[in-house]
C-alpha atoms as a PDB file:
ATOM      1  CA  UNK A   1     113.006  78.767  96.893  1.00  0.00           C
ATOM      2  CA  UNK A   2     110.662  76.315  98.675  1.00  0.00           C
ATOM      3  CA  UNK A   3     107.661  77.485  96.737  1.00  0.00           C
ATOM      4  CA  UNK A   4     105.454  77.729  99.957  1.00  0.00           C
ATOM      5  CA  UNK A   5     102.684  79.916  97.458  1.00  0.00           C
ATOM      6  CA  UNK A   6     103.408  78.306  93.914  1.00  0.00           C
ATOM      7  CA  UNK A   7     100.266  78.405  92.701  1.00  0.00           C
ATOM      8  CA  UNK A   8      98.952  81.740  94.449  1.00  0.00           C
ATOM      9  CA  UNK A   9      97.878  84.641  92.389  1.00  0.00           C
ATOM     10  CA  UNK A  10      97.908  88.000  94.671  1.00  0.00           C
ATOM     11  CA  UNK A  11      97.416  91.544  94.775  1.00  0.00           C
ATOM     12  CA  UNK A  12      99.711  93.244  96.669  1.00  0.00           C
ATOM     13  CA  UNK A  13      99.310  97.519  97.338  1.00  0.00           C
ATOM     14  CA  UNK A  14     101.442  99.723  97.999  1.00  0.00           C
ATOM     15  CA  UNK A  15     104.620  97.712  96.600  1.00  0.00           C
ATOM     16  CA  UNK A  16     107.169  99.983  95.282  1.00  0.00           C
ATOM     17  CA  UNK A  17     109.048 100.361  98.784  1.00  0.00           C
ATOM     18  CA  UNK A  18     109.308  99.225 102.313  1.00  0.00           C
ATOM     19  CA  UNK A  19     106.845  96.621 103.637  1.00  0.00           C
ATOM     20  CA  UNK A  20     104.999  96.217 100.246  1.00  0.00           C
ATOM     21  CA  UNK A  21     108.268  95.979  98.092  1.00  0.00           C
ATOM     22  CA  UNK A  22     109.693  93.043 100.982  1.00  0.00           C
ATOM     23  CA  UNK A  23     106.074  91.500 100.920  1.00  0.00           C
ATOM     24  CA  UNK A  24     106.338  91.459  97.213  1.00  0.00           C
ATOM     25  CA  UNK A  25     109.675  89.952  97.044  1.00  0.00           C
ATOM     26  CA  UNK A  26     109.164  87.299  99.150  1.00  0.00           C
ATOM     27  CA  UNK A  27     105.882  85.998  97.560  1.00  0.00           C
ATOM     28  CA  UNK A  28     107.556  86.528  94.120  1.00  0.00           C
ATOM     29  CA  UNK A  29     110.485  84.032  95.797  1.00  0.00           C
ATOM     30  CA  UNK A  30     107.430  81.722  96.981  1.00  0.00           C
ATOM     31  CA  UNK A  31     106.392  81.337  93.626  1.00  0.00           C
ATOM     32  CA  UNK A  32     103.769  83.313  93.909  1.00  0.00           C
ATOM     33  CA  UNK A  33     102.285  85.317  90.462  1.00  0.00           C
ATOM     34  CA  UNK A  34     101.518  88.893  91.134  1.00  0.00           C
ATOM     35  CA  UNK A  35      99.609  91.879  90.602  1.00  0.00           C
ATOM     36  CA  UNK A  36     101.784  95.159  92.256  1.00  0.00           C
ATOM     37  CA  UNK A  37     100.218  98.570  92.508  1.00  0.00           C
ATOM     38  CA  UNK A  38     101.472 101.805  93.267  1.00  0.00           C
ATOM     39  CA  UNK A  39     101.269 105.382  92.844  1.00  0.00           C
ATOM     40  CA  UNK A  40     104.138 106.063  90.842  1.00  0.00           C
ATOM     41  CA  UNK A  41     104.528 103.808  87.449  1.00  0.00           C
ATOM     42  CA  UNK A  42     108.530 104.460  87.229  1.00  0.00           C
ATOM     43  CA  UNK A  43     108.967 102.202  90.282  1.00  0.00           C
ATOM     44  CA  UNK A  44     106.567  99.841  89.362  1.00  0.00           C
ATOM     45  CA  UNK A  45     108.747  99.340  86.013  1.00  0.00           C
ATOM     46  CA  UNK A  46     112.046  98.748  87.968  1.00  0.00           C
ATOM     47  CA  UNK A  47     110.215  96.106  90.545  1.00  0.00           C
ATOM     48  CA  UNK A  48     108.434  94.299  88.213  1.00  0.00           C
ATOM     49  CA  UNK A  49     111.408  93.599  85.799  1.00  0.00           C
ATOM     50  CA  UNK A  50     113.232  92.959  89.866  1.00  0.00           C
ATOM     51  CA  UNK A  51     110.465  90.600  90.515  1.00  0.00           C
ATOM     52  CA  UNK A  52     110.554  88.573  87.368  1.00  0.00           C
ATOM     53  CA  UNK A  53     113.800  87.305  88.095  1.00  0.00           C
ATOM     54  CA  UNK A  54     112.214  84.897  90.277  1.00  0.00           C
ATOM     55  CA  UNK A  55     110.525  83.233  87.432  1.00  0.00           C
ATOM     56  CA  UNK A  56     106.859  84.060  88.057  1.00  0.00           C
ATOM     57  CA  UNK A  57     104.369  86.244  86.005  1.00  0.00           C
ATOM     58  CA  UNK A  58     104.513  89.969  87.502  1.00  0.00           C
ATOM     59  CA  UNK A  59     101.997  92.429  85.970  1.00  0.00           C
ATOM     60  CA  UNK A  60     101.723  96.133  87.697  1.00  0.00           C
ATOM     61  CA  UNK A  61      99.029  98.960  88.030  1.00  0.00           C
ATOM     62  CA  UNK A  62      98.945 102.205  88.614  1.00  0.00           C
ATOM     63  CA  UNK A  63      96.273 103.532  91.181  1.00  0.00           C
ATOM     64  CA  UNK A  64      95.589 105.916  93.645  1.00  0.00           C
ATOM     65  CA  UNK A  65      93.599 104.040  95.978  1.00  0.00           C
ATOM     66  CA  UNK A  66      92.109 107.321  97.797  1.00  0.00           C
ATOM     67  CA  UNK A  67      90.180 107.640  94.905  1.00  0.00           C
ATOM     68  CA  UNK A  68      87.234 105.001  94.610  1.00  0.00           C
ATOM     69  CA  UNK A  69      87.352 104.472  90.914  1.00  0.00           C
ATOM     70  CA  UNK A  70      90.710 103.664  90.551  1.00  0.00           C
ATOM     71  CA  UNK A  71      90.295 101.175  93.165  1.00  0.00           C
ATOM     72  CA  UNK A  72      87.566  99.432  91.125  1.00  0.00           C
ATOM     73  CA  UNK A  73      89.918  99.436  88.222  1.00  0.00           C
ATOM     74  CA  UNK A  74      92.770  98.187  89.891  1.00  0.00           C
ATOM     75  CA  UNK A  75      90.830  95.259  90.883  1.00  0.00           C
ATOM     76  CA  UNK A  76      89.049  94.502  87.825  1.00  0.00           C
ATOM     77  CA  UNK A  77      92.320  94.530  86.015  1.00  0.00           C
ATOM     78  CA  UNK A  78      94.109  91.876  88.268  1.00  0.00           C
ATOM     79  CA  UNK A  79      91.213  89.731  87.606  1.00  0.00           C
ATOM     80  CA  UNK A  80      91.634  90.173  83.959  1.00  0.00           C
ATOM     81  CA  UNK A  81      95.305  89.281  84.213  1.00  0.00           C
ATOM     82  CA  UNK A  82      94.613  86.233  86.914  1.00  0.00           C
ATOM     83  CA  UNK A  83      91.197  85.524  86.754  1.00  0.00           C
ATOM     84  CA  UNK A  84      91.988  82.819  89.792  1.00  0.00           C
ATOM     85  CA  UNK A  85      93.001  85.644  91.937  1.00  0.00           C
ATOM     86  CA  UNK A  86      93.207  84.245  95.412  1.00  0.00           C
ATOM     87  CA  UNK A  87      95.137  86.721  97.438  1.00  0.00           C
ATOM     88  CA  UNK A  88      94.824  90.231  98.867  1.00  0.00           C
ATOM     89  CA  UNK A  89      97.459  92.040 100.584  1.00  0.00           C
ATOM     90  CA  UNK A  90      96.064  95.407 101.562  1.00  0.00           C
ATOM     91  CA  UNK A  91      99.432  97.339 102.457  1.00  0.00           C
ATOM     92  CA  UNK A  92      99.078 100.720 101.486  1.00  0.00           C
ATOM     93  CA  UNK A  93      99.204 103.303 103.843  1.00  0.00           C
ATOM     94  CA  UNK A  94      99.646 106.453 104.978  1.00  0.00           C
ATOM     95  CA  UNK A  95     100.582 108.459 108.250  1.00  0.00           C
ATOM     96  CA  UNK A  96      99.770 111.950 109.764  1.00  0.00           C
ATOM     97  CA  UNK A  97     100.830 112.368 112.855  1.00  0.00           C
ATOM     98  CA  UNK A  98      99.717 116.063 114.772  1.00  0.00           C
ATOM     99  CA  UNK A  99      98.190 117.171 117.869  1.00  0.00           C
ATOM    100  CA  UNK A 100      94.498 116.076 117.786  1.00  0.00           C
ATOM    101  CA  UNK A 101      93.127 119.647 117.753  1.00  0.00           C
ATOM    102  CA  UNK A 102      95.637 120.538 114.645  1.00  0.00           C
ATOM    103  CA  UNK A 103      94.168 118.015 112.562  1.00  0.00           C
ATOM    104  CA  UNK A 104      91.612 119.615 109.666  1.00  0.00           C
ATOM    105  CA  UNK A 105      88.692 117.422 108.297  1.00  0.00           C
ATOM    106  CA  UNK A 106      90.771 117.516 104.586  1.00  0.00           C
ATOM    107  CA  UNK A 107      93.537 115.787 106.600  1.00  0.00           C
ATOM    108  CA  UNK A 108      91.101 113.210 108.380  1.00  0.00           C
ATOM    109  CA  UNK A 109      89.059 112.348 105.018  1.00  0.00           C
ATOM    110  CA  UNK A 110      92.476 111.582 103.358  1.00  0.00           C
ATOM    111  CA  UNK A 111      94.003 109.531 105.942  1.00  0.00           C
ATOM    112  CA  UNK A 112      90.453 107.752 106.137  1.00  0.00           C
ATOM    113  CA  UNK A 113      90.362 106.915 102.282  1.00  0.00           C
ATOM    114  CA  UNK A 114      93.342 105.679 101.856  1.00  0.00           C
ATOM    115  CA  UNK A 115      93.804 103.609 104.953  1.00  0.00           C
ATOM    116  CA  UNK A 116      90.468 102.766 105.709  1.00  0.00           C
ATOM    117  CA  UNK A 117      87.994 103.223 102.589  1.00  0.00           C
ATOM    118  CA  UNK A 118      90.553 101.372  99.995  1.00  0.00           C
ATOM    119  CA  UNK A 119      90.551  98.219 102.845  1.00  0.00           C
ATOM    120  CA  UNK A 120      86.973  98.560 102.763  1.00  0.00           C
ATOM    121  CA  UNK A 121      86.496  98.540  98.941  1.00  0.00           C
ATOM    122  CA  UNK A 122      89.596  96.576  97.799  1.00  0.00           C
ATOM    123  CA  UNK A 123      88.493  93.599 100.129  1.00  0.00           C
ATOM    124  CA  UNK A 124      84.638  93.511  99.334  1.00  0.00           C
ATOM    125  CA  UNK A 125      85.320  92.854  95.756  1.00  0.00           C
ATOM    126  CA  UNK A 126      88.219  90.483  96.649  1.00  0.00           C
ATOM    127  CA  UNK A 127      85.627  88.625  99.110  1.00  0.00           C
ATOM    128  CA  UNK A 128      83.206  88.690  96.289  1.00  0.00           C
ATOM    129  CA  UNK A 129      85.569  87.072  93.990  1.00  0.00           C
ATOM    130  CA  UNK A 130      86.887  84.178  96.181  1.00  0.00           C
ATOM    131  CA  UNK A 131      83.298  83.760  97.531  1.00  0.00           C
ATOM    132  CA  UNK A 132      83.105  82.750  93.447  1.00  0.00           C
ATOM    133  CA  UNK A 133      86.383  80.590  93.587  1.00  0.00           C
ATOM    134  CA  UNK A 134      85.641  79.132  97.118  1.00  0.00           C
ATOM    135  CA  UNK A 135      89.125  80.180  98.517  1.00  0.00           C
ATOM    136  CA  UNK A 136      91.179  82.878  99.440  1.00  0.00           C
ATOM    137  CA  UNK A 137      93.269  84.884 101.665  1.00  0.00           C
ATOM    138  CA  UNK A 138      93.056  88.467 102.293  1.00  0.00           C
ATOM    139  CA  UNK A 139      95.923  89.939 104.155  1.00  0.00           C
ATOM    140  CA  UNK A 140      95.474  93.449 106.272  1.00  0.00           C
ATOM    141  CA  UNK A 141      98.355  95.521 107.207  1.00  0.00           C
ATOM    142  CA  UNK A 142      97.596  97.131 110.492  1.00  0.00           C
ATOM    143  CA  UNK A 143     100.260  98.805 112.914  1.00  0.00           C
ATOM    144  CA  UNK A 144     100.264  98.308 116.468  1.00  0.00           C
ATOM    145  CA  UNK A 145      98.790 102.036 116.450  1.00  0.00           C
ATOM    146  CA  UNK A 146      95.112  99.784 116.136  1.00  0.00           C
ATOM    147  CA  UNK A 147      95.583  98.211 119.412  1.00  0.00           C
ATOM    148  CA  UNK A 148      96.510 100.983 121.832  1.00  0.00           C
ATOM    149  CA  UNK A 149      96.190 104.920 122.502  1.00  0.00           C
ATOM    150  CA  UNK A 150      99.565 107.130 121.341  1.00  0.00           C
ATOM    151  CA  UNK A 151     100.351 111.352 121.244  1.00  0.00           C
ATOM    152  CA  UNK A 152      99.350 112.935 118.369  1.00  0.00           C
ATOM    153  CA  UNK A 153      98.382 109.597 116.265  1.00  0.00           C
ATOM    154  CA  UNK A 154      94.276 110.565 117.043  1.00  0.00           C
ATOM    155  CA  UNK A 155      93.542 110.037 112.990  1.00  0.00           C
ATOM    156  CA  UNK A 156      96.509 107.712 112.437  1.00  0.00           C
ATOM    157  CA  UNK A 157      95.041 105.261 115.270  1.00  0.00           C
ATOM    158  CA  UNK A 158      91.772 105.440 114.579  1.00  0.00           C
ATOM    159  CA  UNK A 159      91.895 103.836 110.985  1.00  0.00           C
ATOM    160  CA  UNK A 160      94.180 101.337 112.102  1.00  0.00           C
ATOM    161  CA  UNK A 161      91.566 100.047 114.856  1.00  0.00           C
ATOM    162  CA  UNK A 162      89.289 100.650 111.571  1.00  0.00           C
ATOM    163  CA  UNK A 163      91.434  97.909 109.857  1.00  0.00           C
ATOM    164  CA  UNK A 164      91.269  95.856 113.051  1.00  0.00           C
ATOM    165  CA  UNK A 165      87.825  95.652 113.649  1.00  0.00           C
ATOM    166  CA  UNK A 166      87.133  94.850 109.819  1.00  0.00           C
ATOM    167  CA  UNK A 167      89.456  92.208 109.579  1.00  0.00           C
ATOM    168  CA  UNK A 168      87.716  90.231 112.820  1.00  0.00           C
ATOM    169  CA  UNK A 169      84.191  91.094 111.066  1.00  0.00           C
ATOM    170  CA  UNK A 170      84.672  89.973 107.577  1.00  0.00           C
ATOM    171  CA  UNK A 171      86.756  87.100 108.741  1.00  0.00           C
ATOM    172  CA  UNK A 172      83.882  86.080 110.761  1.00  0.00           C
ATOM    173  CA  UNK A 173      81.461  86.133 108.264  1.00  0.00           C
ATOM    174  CA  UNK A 174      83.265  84.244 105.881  1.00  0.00           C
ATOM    175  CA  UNK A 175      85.255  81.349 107.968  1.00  0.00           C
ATOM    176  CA  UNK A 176      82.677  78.933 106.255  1.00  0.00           C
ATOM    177  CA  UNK A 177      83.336  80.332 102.527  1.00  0.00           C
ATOM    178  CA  UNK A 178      87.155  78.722 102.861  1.00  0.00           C
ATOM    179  CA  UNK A 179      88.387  82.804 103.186  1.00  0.00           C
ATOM    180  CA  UNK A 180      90.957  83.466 105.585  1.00  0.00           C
ATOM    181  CA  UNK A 181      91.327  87.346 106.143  1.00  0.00           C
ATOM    182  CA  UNK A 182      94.033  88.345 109.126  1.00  0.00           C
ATOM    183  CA  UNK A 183      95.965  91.209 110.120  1.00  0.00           C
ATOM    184  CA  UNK A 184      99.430  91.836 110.923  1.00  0.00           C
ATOM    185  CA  UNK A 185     100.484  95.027 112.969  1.00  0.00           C
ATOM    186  CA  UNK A 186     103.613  95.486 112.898  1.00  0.00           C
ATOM    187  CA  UNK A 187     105.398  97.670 115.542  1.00  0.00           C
ATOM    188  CA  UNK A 188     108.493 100.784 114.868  1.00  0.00           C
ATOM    189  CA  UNK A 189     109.375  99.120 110.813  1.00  0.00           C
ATOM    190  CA  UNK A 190     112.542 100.771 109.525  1.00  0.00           C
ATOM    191  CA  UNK A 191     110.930 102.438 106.798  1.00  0.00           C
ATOM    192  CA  UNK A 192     110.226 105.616 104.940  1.00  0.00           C
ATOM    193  CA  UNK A 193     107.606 106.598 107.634  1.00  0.00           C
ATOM    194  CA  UNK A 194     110.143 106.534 110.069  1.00  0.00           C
ATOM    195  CA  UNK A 195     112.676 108.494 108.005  1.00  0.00           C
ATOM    196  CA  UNK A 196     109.836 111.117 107.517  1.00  0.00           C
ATOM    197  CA  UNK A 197     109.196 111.141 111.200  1.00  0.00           C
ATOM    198  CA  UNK A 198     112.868 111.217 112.111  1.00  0.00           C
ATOM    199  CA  UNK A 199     113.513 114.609 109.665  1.00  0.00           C
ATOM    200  CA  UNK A 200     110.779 116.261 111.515  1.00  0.00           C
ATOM    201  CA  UNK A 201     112.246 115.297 114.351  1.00  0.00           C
ATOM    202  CA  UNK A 202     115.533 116.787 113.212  1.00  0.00           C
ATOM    203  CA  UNK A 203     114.030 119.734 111.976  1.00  0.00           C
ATOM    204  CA  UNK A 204     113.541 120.883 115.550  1.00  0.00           C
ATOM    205  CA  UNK A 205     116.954 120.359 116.217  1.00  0.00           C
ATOM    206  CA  UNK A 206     117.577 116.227 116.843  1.00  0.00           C
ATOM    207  CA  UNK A 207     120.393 114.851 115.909  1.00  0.00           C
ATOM    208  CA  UNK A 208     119.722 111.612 113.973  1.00  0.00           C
ATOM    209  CA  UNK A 209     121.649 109.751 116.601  1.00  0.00           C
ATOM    210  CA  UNK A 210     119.639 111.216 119.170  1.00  0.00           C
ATOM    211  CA  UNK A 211     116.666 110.850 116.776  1.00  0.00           C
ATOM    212  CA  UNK A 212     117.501 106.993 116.464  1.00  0.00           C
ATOM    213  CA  UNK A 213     117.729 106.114 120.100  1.00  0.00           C
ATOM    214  CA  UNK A 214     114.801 108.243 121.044  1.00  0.00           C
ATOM    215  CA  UNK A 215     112.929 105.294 118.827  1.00  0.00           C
ATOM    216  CA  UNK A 216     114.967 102.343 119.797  1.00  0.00           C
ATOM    217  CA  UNK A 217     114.903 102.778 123.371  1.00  0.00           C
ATOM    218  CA  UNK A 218     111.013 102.708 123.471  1.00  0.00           C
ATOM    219  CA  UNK A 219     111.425  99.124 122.099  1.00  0.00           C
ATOM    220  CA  UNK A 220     112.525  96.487 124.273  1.00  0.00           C
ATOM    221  CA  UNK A 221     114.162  94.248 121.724  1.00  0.00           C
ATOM    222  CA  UNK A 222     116.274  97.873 121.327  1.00  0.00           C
ATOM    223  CA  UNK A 223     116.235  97.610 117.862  1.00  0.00           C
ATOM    224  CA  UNK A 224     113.536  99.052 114.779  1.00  0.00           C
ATOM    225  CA  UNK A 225     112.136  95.836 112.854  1.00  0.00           C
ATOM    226  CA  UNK A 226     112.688  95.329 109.395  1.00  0.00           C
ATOM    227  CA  UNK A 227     110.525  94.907 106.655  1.00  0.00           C
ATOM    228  CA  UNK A 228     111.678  91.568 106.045  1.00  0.00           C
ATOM    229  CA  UNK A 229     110.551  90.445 109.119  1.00  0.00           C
ATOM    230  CA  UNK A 230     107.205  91.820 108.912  1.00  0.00           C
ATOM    231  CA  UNK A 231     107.195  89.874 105.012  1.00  0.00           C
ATOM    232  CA  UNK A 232     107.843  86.572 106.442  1.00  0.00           C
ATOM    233  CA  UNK A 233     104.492  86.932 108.479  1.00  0.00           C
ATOM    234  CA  UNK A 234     102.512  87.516 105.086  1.00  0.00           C
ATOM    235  CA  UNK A 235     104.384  84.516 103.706  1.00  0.00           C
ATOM    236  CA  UNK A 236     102.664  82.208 106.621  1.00  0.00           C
ATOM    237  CA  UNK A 237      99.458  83.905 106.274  1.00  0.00           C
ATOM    238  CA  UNK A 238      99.449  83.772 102.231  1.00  0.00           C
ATOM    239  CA  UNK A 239     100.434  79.654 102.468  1.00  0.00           C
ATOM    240  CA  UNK A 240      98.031  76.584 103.164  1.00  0.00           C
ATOM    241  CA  UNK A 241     100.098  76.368 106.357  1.00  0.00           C
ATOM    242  CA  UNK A 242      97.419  79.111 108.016  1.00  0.00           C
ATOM    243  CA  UNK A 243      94.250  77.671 106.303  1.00  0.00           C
ATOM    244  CA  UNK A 244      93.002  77.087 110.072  1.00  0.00           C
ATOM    245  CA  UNK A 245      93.750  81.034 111.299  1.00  0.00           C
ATOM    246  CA  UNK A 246      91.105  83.438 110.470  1.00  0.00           C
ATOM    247  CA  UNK A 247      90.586  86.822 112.278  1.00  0.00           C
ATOM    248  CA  UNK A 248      94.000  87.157 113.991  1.00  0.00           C
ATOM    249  CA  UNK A 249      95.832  90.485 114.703  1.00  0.00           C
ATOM    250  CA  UNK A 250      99.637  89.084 114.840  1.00  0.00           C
ATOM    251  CA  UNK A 251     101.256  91.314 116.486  1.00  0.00           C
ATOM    252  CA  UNK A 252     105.063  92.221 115.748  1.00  0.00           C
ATOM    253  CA  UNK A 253     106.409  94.963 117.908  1.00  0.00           C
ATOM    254  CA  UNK A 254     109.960  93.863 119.644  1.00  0.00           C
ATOM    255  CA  UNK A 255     108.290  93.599 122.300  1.00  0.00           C
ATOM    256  CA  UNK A 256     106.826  96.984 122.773  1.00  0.00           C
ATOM    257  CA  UNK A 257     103.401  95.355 122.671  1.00  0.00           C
ATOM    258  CA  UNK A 258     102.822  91.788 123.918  1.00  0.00           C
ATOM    259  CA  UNK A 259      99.081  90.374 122.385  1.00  0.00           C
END
């Protein structure tokens, strides 16, 4: 352990599996201290007694950040626990992928809460806060789905350009408060949205081989990223080494897109 973020307090959503759970890990092997949330408390047990192991102070919340209230509470109780809060990672997400003309407005307004409103809300009170501290860094976890057009992503893509245009703007106006806020957007992750993807996918008769290289030959590298990979971004962006990088979109595709 180097301890590139001893010293760092941050909130990181959407931890109990895949990108969160990596993000988590490697802050927590940083030296980071953390606040973890999640929707289900059983896995939040399991990683935070995982996470402790690393010899940092690992406290976990509950929320469902569709719902506004619980995103208020989620932040006012990692202040409580680390009142010198000085990171955000905004990582929770979720995907719904359909022909645009099969998509009802119930669909829409819950892909829009939880990937757009709970960015919104979660990073106004963080900016708030380190606006108080004079420091922090706010981490946004995009796709690659915010910088192009794709088949039956219409919802999907739109709140990830959402995320991208609100990282740029709120980076912007706070560059001279000593708040970095960037994005990462992260290409085909080998993750639980993929699985769920892939079992549709098989459902009509794919077989997960088939399923598999239907993905990986889209990517030029030929392979799905990891999460770990994706983690080791959030690790630069989360250290004093990127104090002078503010409103980036790193991309992180295998190649599949390039800027």
């Amino acid at each position: 352990m180097s301890g590139r973020l001893a010293g760092r307090r941050i909130l990181v959503t959407g931890a109990s599996r895949g990108i969160g759970y990596a993000i988590a890990e490697s802050f927590a092997a940083q030296g980071a201290d953390l606040v973890i949330s999640a929707t289900s408390e059983s896995s939040l047990e399991s990683i935070n007694e995982a996470l402790s192991a690393y010899k940092v102070e690992v406290r976990s919340v509950t929320a469902d950040i569709s719902q506004a209230d619980d995103v208020d509470s989620l932040f006012a109780k990692s202040v409580e626990f680390f009142p010198d809060l000085d990171g955000v990672v905004n990582n929770a997400g979720i995907h719904i992928g359909k022909p645009f003309t099969d998509y009802d407005m119930d669909e829409f307004d819950r892909i829009m809460k939880v990937n757009v409103y709970s960015v919104f809300q979660l990073t106004q009170l963080a900016i708030r806060h380190m606006q108080s501290l004079g420091r922090g860094k706010v981490i946004n976890i995009a796709s690659t789905a915010g910088k192009w057009e794709s088949m039956n992503q219409a919802a999907y893509n739109t709140t990830k350009h959402a995320v991208v245009g609100l990282t740029r703007c709120v980076a912007l106006e706070n560059a001279k408060n000593n708040i970095n806020v960037n994005a990462i957007c992260p290409g085909i992750v080998e993750t639980d949205l993929v699985y769920n993807a892939a079992t549709l996918m098989e459902d009509a008769g794919l077989t997960n081989d088939e399923v598999r290289h239907m993905i990986e030959s889209r990517i030029p590298m030929g392979r799905m990223l990891q999460p770990q990979e994706v983690a080791d971004i959030a690790v630069y962006l989360a250290s004093s080494e990127s104090d002078g990088m503010t409103g980036q979109t790193i991309t992180i595709s295998g190649g599949m897109r390039m800027g």
